[in-house]
PDB file of N, CA and C in Angstrom:
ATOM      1  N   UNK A   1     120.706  56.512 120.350  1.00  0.00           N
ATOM      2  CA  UNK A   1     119.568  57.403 120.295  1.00  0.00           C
ATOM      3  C   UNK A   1     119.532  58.247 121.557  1.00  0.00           C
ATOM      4  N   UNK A   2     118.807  59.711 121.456  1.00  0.00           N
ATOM      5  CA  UNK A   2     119.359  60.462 122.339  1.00  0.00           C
ATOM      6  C   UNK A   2     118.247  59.680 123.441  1.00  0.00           C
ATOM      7  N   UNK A   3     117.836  60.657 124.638  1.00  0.00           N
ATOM      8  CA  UNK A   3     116.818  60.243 125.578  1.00  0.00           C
ATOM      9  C   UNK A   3     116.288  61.464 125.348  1.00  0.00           C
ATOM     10  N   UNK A   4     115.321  61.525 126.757  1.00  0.00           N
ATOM     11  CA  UNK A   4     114.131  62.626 126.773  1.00  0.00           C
ATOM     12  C   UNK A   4     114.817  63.679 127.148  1.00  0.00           C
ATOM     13  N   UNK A   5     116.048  63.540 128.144  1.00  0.00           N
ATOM     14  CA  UNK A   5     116.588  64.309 129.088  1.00  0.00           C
ATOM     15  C   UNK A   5     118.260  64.828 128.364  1.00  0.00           C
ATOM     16  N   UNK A   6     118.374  64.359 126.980  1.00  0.00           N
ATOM     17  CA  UNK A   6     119.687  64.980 126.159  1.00  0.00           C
ATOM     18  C   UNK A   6     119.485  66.186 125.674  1.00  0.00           C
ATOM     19  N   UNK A   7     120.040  67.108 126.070  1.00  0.00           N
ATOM     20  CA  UNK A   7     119.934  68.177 125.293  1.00  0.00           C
ATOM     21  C   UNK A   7     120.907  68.752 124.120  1.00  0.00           C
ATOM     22  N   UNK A   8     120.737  69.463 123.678  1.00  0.00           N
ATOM     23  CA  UNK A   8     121.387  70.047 122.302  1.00  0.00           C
ATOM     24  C   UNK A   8     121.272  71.607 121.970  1.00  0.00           C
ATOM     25  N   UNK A   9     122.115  71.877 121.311  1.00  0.00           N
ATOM     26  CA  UNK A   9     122.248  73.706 121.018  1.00  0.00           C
ATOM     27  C   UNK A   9     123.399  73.595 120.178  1.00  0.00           C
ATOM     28  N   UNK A  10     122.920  74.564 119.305  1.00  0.00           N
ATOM     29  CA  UNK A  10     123.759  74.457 118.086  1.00  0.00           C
ATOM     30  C   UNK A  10     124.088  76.246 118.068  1.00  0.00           C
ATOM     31  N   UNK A  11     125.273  76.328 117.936  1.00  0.00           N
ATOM     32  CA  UNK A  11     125.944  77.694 117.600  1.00  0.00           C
ATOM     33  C   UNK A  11     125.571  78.181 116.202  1.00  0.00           C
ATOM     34  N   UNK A  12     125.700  79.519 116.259  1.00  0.00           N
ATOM     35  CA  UNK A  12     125.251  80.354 115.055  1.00  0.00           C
ATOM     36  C   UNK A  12     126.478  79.846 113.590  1.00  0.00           C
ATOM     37  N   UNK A  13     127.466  79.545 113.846  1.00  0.00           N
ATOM     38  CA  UNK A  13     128.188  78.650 112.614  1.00  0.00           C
ATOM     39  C   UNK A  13     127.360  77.622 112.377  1.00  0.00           C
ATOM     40  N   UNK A  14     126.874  76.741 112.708  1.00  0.00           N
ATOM     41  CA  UNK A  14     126.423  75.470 112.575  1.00  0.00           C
ATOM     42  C   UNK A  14     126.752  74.303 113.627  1.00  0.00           C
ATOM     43  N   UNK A  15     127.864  74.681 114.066  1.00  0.00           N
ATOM     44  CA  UNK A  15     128.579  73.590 115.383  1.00  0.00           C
ATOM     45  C   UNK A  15     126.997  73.043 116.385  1.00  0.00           C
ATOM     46  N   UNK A  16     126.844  71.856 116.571  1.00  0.00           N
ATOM     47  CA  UNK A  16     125.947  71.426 117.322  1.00  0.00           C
ATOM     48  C   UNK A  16     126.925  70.855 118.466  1.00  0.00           C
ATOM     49  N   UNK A  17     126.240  71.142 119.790  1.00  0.00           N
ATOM     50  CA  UNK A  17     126.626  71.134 120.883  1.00  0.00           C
ATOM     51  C   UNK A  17     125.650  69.691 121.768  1.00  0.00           C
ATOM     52  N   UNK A  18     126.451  68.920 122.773  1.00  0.00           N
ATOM     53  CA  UNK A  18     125.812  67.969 123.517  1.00  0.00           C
ATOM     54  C   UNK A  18     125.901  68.339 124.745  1.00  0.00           C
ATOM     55  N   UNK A  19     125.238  68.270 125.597  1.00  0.00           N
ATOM     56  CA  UNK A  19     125.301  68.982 127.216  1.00  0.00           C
ATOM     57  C   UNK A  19     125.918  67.403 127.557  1.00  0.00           C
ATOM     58  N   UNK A  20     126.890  68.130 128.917  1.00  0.00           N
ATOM     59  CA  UNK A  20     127.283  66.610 129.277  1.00  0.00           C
ATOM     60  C   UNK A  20     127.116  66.060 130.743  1.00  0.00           C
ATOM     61  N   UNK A  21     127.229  65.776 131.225  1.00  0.00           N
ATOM     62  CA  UNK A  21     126.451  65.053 132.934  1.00  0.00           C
ATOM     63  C   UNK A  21     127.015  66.574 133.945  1.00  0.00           C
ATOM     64  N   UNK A  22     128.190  67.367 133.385  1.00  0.00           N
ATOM     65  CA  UNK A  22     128.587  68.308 134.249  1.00  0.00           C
ATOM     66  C   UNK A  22     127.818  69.200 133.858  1.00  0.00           C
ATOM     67  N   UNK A  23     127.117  69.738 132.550  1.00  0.00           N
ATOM     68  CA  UNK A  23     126.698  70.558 132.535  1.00  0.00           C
ATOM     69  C   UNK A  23     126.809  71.612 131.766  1.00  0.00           C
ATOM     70  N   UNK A  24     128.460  71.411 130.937  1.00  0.00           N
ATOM     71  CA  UNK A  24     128.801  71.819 129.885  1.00  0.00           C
ATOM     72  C   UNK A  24     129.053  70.984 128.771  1.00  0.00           C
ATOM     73  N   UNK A  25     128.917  72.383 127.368  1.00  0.00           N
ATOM     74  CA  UNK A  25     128.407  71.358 126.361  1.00  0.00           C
ATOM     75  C   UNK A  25     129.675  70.953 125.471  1.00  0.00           C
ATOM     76  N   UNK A  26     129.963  70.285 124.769  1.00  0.00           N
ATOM     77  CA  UNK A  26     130.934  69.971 124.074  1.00  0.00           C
ATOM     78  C   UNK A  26     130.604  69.073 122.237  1.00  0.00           C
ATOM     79  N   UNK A  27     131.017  69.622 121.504  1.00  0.00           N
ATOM     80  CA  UNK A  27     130.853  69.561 120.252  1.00  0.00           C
ATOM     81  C   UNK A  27     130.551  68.449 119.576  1.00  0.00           C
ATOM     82  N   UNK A  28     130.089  67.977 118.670  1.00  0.00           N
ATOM     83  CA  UNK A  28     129.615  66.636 118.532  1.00  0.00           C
ATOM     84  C   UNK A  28     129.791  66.292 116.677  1.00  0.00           C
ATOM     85  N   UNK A  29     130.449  65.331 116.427  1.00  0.00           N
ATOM     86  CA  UNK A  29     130.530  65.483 114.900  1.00  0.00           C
ATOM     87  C   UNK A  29     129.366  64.313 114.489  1.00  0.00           C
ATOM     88  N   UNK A  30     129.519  65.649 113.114  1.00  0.00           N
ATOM     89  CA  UNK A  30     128.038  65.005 112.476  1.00  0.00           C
ATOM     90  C   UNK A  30     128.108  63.748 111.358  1.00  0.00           C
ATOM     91  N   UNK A  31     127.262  63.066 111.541  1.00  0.00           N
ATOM     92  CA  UNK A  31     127.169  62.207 110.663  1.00  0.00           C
ATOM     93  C   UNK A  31     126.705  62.414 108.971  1.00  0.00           C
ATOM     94  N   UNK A  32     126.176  63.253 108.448  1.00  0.00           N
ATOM     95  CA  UNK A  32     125.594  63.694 107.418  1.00  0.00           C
ATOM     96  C   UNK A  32     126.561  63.736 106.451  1.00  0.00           C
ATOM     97  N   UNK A  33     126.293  63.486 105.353  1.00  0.00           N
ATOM     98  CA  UNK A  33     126.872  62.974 104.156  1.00  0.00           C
ATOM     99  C   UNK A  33     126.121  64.175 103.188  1.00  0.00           C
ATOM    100  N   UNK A  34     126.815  65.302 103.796  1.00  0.00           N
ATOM    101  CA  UNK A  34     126.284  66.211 103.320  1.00  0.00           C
ATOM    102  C   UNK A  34     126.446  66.643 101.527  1.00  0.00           C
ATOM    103  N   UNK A  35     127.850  65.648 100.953  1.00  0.00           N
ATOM    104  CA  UNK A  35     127.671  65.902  99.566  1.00  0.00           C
ATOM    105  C   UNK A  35     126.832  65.126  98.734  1.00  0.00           C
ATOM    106  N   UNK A  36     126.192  64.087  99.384  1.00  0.00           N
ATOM    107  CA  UNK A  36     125.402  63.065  98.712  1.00  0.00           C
ATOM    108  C   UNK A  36     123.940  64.174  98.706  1.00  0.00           C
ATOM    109  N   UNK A  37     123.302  64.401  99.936  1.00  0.00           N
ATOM    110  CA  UNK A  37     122.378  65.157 100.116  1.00  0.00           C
ATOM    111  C   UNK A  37     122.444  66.708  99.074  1.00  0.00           C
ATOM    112  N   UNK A  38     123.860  67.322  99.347  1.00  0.00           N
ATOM    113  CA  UNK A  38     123.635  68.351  97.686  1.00  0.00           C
ATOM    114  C   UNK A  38     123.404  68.044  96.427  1.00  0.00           C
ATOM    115  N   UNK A  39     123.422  66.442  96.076  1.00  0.00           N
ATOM    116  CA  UNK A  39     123.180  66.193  94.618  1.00  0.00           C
ATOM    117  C   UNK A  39     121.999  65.596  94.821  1.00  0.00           C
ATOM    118  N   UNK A  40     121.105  65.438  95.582  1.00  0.00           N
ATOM    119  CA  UNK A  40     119.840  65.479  95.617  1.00  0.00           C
ATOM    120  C   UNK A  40     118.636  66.134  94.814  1.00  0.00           C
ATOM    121  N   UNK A  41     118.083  65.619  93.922  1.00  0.00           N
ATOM    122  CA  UNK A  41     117.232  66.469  93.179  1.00  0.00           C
ATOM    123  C   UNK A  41     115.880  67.008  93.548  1.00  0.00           C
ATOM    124  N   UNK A  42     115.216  67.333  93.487  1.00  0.00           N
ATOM    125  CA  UNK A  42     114.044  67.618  94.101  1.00  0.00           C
ATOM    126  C   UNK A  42     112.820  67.016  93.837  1.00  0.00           C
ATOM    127  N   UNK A  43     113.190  66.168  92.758  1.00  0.00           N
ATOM    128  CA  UNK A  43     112.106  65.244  92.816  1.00  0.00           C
ATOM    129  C   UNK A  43     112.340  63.977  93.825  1.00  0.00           C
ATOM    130  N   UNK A  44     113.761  63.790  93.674  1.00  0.00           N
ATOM    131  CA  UNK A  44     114.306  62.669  94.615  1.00  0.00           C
ATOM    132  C   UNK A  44     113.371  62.788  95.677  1.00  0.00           C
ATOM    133  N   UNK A  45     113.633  64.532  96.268  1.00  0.00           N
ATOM    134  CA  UNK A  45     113.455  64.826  97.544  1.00  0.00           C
ATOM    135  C   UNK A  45     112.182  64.614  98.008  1.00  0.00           C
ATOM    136  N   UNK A  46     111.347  64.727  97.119  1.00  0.00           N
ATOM    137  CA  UNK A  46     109.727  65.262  97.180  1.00  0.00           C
ATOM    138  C   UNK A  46     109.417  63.562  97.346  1.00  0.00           C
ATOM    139  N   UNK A  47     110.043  62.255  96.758  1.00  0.00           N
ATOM    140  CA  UNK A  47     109.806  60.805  96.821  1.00  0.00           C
ATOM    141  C   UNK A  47     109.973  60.092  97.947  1.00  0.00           C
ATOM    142  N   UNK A  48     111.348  60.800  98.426  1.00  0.00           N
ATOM    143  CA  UNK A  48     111.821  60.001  99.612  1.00  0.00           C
ATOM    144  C   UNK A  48     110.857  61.000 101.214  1.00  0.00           C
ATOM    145  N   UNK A  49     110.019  62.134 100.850  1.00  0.00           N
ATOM    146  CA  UNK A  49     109.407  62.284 101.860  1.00  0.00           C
ATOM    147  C   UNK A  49     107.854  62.014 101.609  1.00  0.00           C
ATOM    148  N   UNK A  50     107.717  61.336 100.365  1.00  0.00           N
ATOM    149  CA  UNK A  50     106.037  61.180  99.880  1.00  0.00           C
ATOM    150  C   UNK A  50     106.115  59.454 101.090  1.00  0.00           C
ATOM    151  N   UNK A  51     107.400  58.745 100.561  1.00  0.00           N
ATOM    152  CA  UNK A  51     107.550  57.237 101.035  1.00  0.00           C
ATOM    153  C   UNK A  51     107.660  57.580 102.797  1.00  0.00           C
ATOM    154  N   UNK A  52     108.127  58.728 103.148  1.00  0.00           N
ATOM    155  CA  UNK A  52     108.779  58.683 104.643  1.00  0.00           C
ATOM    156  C   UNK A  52     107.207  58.537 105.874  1.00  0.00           C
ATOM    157  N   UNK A  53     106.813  57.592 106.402  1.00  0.00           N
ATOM    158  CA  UNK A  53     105.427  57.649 106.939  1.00  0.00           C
ATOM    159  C   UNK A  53     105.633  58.579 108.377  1.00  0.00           C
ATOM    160  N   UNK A  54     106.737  58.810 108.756  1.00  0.00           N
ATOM    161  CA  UNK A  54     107.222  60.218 110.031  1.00  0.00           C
ATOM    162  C   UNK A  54     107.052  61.657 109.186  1.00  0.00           C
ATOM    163  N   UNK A  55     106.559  61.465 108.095  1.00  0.00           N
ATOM    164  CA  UNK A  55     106.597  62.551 107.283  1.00  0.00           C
ATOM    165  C   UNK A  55     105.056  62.816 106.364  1.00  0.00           C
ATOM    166  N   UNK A  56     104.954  63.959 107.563  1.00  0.00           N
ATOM    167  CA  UNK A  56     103.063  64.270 107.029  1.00  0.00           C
ATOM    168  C   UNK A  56     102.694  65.245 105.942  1.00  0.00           C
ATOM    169  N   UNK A  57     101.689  64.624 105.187  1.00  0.00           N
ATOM    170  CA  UNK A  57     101.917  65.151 103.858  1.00  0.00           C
ATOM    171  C   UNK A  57     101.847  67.024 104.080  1.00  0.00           C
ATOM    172  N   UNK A  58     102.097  67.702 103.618  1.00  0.00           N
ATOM    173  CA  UNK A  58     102.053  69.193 103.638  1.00  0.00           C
ATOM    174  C   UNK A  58     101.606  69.575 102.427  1.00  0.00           C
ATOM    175  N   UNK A  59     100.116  69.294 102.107  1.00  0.00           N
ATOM    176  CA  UNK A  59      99.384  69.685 100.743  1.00  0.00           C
ATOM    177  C   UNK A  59      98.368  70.778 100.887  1.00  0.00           C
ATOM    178  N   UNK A  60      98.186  71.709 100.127  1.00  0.00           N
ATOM    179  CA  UNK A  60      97.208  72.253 100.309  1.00  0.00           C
ATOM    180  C   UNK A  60      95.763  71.891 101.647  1.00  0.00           C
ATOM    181  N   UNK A  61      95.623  70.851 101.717  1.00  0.00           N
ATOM    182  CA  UNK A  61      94.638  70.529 102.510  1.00  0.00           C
ATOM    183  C   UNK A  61      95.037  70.545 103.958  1.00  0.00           C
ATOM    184  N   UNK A  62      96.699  70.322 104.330  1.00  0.00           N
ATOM    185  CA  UNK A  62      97.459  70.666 105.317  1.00  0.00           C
ATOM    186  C   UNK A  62      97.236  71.931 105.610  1.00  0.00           C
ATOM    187  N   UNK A  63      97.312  73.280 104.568  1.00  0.00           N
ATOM    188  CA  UNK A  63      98.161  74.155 104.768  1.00  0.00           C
ATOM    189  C   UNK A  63      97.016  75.230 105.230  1.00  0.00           C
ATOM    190  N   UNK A  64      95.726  74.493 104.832  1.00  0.00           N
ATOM    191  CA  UNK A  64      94.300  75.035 105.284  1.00  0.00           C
ATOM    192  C   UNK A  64      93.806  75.539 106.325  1.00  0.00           C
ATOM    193  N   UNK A  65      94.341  73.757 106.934  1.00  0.00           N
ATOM    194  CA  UNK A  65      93.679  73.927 108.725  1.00  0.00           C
ATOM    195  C   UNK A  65      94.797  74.229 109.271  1.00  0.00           C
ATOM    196  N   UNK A  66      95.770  74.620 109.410  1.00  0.00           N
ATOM    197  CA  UNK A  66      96.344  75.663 110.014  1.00  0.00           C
ATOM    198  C   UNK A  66      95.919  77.034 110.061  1.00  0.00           C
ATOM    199  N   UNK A  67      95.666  77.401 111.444  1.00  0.00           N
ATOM    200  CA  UNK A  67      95.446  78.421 111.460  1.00  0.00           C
ATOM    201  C   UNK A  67      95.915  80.011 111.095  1.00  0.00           C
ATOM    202  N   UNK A  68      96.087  80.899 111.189  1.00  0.00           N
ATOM    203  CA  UNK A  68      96.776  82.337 111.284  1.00  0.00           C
ATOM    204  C   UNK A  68      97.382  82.363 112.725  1.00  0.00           C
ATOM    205  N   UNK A  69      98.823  82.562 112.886  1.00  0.00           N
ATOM    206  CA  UNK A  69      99.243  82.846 114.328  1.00  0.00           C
ATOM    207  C   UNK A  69      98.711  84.258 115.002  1.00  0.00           C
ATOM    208  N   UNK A  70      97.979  84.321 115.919  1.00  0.00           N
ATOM    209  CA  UNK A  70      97.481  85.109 116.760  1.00  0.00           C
ATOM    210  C   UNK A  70      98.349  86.158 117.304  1.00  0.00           C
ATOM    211  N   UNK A  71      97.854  87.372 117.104  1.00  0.00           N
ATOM    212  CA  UNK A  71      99.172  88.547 117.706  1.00  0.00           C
ATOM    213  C   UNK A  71      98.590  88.739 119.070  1.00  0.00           C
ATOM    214  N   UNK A  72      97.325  88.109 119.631  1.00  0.00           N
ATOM    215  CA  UNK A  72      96.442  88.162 120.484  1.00  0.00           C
ATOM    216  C   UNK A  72      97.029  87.364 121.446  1.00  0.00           C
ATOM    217  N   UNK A  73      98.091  87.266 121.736  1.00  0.00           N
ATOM    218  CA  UNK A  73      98.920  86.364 123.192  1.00  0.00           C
ATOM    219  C   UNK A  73      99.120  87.064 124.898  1.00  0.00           C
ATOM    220  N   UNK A  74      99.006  86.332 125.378  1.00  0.00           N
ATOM    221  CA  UNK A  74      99.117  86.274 126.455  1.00  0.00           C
ATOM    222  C   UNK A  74     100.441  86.088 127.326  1.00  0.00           C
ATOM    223  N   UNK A  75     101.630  86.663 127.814  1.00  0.00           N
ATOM    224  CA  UNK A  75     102.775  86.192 128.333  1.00  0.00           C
ATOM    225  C   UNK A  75     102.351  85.285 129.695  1.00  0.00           C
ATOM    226  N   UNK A  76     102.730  84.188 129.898  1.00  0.00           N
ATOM    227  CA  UNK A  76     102.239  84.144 131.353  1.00  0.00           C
ATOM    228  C   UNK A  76     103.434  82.524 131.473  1.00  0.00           C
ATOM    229  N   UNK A  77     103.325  82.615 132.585  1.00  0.00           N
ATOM    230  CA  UNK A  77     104.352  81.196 132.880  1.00  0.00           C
ATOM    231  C   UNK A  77     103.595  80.173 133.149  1.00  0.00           C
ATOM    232  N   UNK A  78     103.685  78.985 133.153  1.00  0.00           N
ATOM    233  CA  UNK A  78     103.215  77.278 132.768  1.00  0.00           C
ATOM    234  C   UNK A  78     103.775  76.309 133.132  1.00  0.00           C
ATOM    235  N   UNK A  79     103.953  75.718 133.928  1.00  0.00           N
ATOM    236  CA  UNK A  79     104.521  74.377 134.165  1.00  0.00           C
ATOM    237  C   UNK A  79     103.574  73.407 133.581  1.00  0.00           C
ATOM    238  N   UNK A  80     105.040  72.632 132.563  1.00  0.00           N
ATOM    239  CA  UNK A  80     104.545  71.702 132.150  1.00  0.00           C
ATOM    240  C   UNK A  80     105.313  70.314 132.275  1.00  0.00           C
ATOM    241  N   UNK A  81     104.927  69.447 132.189  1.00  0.00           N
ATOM    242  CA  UNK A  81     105.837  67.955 132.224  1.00  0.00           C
ATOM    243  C   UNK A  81     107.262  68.297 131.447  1.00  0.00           C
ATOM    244  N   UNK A  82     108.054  67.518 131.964  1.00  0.00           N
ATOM    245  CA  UNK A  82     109.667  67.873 131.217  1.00  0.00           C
ATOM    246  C   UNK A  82     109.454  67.300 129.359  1.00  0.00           C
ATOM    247  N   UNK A  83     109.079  65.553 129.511  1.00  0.00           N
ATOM    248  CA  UNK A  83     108.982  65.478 128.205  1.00  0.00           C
ATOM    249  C   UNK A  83     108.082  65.725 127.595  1.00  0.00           C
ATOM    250  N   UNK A  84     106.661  66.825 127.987  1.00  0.00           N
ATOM    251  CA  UNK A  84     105.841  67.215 127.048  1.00  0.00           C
ATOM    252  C   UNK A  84     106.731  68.212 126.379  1.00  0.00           C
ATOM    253  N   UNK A  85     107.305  69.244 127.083  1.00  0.00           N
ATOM    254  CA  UNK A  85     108.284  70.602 126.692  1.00  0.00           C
ATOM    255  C   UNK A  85     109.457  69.275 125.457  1.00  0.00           C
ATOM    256  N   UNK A  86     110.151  68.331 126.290  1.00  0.00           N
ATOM    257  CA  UNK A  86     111.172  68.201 125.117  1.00  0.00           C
ATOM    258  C   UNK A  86     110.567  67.888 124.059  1.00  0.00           C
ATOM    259  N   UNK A  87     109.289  66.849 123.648  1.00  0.00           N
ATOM    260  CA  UNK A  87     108.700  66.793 122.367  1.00  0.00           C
ATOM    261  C   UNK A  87     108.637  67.597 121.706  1.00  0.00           C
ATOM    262  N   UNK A  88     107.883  68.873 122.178  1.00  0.00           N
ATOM    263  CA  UNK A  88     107.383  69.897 121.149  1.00  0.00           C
ATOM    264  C   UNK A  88     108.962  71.035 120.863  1.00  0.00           C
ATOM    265  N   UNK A  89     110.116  70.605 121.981  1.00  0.00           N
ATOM    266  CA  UNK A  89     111.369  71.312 121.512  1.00  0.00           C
ATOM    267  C   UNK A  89     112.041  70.679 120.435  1.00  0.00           C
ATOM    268  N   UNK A  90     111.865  69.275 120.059  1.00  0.00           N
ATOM    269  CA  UNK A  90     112.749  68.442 119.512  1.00  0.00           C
ATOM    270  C   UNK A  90     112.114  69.111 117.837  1.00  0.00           C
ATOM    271  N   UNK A  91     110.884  69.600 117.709  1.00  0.00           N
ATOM    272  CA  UNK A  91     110.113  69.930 116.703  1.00  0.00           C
ATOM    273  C   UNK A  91     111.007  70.743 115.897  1.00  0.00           C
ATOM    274  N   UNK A  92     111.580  71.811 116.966  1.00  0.00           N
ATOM    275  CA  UNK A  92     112.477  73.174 116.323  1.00  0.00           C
ATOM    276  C   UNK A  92     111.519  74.193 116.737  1.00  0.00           C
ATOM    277  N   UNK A  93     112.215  75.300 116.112  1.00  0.00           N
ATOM    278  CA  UNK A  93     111.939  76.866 116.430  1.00  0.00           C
ATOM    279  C   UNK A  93     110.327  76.612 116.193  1.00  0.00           C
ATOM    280  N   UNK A  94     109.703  77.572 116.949  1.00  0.00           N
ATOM    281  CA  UNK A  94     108.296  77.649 117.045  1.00  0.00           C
ATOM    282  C   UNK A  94     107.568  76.679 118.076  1.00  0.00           C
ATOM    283  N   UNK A  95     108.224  75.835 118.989  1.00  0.00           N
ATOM    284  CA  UNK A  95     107.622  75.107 119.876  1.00  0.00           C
ATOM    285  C   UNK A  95     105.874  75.331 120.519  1.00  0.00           C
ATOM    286  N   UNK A  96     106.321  76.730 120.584  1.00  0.00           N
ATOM    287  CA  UNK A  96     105.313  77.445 121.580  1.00  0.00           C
ATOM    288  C   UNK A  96     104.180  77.711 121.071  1.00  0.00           C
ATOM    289  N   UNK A  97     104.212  77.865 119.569  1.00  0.00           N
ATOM    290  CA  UNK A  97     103.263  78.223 119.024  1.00  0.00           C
ATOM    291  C   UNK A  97     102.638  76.908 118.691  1.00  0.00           C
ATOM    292  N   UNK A  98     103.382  75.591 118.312  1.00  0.00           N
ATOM    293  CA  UNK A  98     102.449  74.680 118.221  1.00  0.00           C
ATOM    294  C   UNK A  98     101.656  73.614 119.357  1.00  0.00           C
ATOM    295  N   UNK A  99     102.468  74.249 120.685  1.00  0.00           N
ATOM    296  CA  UNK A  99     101.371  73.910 122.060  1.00  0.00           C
ATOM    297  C   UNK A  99     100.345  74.623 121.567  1.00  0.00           C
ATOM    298  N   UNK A 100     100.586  75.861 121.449  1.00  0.00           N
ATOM    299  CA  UNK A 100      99.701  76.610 121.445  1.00  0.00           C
ATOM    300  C   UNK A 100      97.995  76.005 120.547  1.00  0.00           C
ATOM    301  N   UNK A 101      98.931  75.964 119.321  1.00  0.00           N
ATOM    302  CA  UNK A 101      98.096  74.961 118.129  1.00  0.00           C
ATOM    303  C   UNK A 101      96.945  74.026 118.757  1.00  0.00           C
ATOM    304  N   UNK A 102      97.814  72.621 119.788  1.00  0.00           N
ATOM    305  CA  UNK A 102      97.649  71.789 119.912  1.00  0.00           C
ATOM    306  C   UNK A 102      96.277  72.306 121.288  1.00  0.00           C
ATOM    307  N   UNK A 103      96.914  73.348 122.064  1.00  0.00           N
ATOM    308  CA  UNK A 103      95.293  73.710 123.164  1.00  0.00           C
ATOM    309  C   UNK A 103      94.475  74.111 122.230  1.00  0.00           C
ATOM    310  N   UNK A 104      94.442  74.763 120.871  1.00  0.00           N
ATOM    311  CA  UNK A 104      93.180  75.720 120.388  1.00  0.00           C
ATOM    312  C   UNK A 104      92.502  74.190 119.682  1.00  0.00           C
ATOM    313  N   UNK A 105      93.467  73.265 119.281  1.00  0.00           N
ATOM    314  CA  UNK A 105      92.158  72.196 118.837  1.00  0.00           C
ATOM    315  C   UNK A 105      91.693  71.120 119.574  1.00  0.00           C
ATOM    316  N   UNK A 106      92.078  71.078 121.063  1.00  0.00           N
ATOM    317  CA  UNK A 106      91.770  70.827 122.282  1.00  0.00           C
ATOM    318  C   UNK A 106      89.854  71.315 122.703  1.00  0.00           C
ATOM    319  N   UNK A 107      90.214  73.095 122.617  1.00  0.00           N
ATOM    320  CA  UNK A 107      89.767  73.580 122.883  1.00  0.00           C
ATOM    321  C   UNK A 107      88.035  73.486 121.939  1.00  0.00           C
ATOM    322  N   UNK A 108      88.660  73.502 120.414  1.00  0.00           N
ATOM    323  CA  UNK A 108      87.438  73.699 119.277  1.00  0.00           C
ATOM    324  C   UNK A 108      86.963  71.799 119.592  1.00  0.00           C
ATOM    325  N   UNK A 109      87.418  71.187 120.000  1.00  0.00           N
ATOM    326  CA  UNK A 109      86.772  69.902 119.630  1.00  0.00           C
ATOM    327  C   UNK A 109      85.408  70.061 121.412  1.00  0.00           C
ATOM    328  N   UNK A 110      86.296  70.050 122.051  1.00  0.00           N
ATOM    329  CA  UNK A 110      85.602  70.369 123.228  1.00  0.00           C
ATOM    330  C   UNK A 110      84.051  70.927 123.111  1.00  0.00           C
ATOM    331  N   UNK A 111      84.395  72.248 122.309  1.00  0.00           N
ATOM    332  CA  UNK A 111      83.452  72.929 122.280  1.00  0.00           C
ATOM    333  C   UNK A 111      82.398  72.353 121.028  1.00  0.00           C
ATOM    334  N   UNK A 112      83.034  71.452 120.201  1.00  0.00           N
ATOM    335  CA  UNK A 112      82.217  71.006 119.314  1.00  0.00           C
ATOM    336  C   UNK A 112      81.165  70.029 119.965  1.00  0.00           C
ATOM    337  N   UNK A 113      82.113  69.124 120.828  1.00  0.00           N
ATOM    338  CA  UNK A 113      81.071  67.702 122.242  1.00  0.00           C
ATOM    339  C   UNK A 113      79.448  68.789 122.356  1.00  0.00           C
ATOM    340  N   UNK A 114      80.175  70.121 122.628  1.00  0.00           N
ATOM    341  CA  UNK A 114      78.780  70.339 123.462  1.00  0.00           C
ATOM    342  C   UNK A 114      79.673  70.837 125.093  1.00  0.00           C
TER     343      UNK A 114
END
């Protein structure tokens, strides 16, 4: 299992990359059983992530309280803890926006206390 401090980058082919103690990255083969996963049906699919409990339901009632992404941003720089940044990187593309997420319901509960 990786750590907090492994990083990864994957090339525009698909090649996923491992950074290595020097600093450069070097290629990493994948484990995925990728022809089993193409005969996958979609109900299969929809079962094995209804059963998966790392896997939050995404139903209408999900898709609610999400907000609208804001064109209303701010550029500004942030230091933050290393593994708060790798959590929300390990997420994938959009990191930033779901800090972002995570201060505005920070923010609405706050303001709900009073």
């Amino acid at each position: 299992m990786a750590s907090a401090d492994t990083v990864f980058t994957r090339l525009a082919d698909g090649t996923l990359l491992l950074r290595q103690a020097d600093g450069s990255y070097r290629p990493i083969a994948s484990e995925t059983d990728h022809d089993r996963i193409d005969r996958l049906t979609d109900d299969e699919i929809e079962r094995m992530a209804a059963s998966d409990p790392d896997h939050p339901a995404l139903d209408d009632a999900f898709w609610a309280s999400i907000d609208k992404i804001s064109d209303d941003k701010e550029s500004l720089s942030l230091e933050l803890d290393r593994d708060v940044v790798a959590f929300f990187r390990r997420q994938g593309q959009g990191f930033q926006n779901r800090i972002n997420e995570v201060l505005r319901d920070y923010i609405n509960l706050k303001q709900k206390a009073g």
